[in-house]
C-alpha atoms as a PDB file:
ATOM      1  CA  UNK A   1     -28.849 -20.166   1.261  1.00  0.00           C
ATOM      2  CA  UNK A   2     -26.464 -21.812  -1.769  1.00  0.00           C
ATOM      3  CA  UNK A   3     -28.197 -24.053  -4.470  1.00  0.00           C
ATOM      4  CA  UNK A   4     -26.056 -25.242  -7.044  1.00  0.00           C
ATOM      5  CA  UNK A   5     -25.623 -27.954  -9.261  1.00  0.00           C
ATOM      6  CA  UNK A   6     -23.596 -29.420 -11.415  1.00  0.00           C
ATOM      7  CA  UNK A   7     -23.497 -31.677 -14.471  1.00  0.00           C
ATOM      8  CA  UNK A   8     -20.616 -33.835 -16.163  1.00  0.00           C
ATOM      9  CA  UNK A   9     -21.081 -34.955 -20.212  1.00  0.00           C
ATOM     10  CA  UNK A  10     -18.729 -37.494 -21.556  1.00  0.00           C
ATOM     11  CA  UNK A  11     -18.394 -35.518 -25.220  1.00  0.00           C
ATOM     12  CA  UNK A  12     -15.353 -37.999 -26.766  1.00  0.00           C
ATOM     13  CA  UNK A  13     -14.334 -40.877 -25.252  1.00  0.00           C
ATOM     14  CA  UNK A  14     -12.768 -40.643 -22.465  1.00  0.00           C
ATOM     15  CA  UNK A  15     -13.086 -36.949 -22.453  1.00  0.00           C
ATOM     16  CA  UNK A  16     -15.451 -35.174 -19.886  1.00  0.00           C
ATOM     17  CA  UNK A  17     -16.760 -31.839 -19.686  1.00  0.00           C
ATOM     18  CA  UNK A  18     -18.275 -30.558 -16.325  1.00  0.00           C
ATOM     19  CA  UNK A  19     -20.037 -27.617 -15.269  1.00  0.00           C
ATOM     20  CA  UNK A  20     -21.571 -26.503 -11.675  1.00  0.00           C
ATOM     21  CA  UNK A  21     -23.200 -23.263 -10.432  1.00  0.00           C
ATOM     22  CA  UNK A  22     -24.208 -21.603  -7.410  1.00  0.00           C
ATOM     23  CA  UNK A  23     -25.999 -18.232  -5.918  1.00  0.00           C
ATOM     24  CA  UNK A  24     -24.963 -17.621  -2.507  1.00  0.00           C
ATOM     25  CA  UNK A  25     -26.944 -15.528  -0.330  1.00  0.00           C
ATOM     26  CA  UNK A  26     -26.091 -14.637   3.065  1.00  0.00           C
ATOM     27  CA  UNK A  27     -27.122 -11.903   5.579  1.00  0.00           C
ATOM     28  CA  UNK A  28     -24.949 -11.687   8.819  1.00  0.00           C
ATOM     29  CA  UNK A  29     -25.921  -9.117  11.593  1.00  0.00           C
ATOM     30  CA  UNK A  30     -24.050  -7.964  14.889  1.00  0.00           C
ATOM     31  CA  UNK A  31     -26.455  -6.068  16.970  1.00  0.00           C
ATOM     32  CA  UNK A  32     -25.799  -4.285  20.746  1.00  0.00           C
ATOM     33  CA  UNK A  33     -21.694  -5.485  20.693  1.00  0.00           C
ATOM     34  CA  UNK A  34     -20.241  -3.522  23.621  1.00  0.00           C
ATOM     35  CA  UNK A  35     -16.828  -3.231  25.074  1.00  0.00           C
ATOM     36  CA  UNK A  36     -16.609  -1.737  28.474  1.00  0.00           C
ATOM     37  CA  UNK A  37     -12.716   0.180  29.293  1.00  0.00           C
ATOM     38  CA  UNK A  38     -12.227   0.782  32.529  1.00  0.00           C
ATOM     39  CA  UNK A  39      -9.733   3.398  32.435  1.00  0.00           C
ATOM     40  CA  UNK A  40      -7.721   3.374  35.979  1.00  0.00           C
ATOM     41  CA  UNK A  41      -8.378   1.434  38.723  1.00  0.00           C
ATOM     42  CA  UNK A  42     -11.568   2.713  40.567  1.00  0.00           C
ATOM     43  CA  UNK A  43     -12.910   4.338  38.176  1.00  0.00           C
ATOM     44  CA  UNK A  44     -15.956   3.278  36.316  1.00  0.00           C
ATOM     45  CA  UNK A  45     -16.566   1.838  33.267  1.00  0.00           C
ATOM     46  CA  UNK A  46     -18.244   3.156  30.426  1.00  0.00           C
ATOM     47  CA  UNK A  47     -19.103   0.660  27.751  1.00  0.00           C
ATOM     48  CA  UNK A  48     -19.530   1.488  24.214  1.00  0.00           C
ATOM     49  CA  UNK A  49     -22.353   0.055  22.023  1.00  0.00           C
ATOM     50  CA  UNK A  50     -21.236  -0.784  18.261  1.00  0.00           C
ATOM     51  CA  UNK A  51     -23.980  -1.530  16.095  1.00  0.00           C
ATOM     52  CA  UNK A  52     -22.961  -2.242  12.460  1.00  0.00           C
ATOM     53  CA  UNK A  53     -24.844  -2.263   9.655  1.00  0.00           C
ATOM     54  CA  UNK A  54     -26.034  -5.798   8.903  1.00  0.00           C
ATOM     55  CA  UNK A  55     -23.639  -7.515   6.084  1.00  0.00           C
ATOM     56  CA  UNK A  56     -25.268  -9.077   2.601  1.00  0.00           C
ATOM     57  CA  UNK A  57     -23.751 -10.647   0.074  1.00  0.00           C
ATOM     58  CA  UNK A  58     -25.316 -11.722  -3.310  1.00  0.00           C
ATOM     59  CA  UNK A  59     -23.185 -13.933  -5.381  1.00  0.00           C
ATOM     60  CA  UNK A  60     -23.535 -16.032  -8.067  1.00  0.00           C
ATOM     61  CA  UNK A  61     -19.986 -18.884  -8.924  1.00  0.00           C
ATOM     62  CA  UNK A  62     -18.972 -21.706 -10.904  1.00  0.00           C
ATOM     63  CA  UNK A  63     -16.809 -24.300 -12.436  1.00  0.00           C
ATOM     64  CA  UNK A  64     -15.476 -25.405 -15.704  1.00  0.00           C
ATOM     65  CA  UNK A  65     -13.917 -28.582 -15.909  1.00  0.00           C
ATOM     66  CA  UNK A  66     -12.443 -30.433 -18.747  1.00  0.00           C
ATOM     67  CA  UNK A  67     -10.227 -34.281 -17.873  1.00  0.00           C
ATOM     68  CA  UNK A  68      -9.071 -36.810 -20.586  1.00  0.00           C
ATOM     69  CA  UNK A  69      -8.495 -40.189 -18.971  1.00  0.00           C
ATOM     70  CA  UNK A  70      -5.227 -41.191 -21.175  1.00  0.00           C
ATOM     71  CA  UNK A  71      -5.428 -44.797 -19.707  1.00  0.00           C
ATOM     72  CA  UNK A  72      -6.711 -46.539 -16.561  1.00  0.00           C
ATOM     73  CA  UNK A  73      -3.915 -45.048 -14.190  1.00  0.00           C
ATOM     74  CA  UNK A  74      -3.102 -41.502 -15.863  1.00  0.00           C
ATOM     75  CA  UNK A  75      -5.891 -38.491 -15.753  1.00  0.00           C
ATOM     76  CA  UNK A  76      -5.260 -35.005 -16.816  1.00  0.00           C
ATOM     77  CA  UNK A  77      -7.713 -32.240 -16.274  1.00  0.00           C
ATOM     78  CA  UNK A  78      -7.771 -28.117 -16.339  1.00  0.00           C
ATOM     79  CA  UNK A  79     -10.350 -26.521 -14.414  1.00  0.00           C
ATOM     80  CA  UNK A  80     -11.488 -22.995 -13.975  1.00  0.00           C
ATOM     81  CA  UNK A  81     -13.230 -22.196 -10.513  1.00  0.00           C
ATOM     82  CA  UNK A  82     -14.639 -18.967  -8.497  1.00  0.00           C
ATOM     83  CA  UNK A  83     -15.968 -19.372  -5.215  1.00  0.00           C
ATOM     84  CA  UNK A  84     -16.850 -16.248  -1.898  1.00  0.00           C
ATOM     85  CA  UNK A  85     -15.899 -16.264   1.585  1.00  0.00           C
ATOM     86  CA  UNK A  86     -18.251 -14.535   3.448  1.00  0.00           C
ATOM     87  CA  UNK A  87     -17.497 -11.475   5.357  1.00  0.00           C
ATOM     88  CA  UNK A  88     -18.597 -10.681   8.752  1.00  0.00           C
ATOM     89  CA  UNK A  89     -17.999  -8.895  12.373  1.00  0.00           C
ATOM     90  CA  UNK A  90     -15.212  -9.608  14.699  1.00  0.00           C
ATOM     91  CA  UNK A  91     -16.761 -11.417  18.071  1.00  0.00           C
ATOM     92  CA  UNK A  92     -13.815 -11.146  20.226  1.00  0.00           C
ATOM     93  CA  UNK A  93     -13.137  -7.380  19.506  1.00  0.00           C
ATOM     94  CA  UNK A  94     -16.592  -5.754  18.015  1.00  0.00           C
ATOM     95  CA  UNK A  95     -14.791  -2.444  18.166  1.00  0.00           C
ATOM     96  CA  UNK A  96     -12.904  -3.723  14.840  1.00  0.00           C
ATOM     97  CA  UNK A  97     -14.864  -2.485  11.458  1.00  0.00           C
ATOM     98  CA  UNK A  98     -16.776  -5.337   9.653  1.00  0.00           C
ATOM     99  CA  UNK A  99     -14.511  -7.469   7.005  1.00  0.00           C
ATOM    100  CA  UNK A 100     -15.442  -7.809   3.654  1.00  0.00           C
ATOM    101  CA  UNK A 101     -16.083 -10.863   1.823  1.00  0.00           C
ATOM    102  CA  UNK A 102     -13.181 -12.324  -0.406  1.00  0.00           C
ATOM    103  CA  UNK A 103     -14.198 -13.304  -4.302  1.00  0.00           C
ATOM    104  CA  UNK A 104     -11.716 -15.598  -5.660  1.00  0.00           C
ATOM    105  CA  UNK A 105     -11.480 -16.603  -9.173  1.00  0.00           C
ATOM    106  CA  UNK A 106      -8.823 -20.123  -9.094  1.00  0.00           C
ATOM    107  CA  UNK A 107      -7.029 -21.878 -11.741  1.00  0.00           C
ATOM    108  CA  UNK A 108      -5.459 -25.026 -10.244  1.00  0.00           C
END
């Protein structure tokens, strides 16, 4: 779930100010992940169960944004932006730990 918005006000002439937000809330979950090692030929198998604990994230982000159209063909802007990446659980090899989510905090 992510509702945001975000709203753009023409203060001077020319000159726009724009601001967005958004929560972020995600739950991810890996349950009953096994690996099975066989450990010579022959022998058997026994498989390993991983179960992590399930991954939430809680996040709130946004975006400043301030452009001055200097003529029809020439724009200049500075903008301030955070956003997440999630985190989650590696498919391929479950016996890897969980990764965490990234916060990132941009300035183009």
């Amino acid at each position: 779930m992510a509702p945001f918005g975000q709203v753009s006000w023409e203060f001077l002439p020319r000159t726009t100010l724009t601001v967005g937000a958004r929560y972020t809330y995600e739950r991810r979950t890996l349950d009953d992940a096994s690996v099975t090692v066989i450990p010579r030929v022959g022998a058997p198998g026994a498989p390993t169960i991983y179960n992590y604990p399930a991954q939430t994230i809680k996040k709130p982000t946004f975006r400043v944004s301030l452009d001055h159209r200097f003529n029809d063909e020439i724009l200049g802007y500075a903008s301030f932006n955070t956003g997440i990446k999630s985190g989650g659980f590696n498919n391929i090899t479950p016996s890897n730990p969980p990764y965490l989510p990234e916060k990132l905090d941009v300035l183009p």
